[in-house]
Protein backbone atom coordinates (compact mmCIF):
# COMPACT_ATOMS: atom_id res chain seq x y z
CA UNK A 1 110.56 110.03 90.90
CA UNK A 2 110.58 112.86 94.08
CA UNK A 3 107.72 111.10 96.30
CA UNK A 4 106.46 113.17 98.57
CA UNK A 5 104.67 111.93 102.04
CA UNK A 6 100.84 112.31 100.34
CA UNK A 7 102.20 111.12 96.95
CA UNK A 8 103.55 108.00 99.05
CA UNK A 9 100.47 107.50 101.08
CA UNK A 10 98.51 107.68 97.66
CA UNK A 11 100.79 105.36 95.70
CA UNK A 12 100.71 102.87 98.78
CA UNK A 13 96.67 103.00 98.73
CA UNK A 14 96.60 102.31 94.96
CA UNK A 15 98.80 99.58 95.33
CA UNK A 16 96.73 97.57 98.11
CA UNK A 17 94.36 97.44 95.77
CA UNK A 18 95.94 96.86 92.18
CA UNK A 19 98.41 93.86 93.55
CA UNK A 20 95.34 91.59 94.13
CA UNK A 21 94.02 92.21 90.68
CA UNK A 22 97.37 91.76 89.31
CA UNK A 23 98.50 88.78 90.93
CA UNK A 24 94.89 87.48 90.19
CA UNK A 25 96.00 87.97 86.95
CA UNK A 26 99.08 85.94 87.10
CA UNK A 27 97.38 83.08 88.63
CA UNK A 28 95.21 82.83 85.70
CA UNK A 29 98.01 83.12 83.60
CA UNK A 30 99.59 80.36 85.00
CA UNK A 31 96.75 78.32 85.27
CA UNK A 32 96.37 78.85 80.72
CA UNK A 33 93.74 81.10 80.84
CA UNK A 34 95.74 83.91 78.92
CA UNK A 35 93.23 85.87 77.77
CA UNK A 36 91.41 86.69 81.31
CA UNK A 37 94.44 86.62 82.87
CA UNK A 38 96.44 89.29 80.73
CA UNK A 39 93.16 91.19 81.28
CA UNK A 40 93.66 91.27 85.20
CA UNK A 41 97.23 91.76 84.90
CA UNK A 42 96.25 94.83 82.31
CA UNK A 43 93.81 96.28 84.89
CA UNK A 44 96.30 96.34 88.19
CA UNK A 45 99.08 97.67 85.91
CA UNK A 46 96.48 100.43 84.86
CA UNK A 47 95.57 101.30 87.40
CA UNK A 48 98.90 102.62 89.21
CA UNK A 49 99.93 104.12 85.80
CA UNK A 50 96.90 106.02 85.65
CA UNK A 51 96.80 107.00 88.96
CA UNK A 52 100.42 108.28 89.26
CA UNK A 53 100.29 110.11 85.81
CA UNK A 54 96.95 111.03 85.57
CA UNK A 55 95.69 114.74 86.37
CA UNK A 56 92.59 115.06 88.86
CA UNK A 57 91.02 118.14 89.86
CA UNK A 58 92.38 117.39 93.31
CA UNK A 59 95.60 117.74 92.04
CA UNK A 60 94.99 121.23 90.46
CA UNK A 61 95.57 123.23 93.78
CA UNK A 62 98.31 121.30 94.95
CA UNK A 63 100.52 121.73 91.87
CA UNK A 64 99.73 125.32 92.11
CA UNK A 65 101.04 125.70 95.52
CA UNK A 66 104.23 123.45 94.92
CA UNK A 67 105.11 126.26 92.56
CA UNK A 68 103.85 129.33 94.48
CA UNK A 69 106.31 127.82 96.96
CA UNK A 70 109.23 126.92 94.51
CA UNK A 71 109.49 130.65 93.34
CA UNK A 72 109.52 131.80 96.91
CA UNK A 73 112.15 129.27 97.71
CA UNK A 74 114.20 130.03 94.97
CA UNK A 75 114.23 133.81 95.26
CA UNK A 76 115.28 133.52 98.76
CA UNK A 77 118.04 131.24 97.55
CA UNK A 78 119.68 133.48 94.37
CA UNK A 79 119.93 136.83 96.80
């Protein structure tokens, strides 16, 4: 996975909040109460997959210029 410094910042944001909920989760877990607890433990995990490989329109315009920018870089590179 090629982070960059706004993916990182991103990832880091959705993880301050999905840890609680997870480890919320595995309290209740512990604790025999496997239904609400897998539920918790569900929702953190969900929500860093679904942020990480999820599209939103704010990442339309960024994907567009990562390319824009590959195809410069890479005809500057096979001249």
């Amino acid at each position: 996975m090629n982070l960059g410094i706004l993916d990182t910042v991103s990832l880091a944001a959705t993880l301050v909040f999905a840890l609680p909920v997870a480890l919320l989760g595995v309290e209740r877990l512990l604790a025999g109460q496997t239904l609400v607890g897998g539920g918790f433990l569900a929702v953190g995990v969900l929500m860093v997959v679904l942020q990480e490989w999820l599209t939103t329109p704010t990442d339309v315009p960024a994907e567009a210029a990562q390319r824009v920018v590959g195809r410069v870089a890479e005809s500057d590179d096979e001249e």
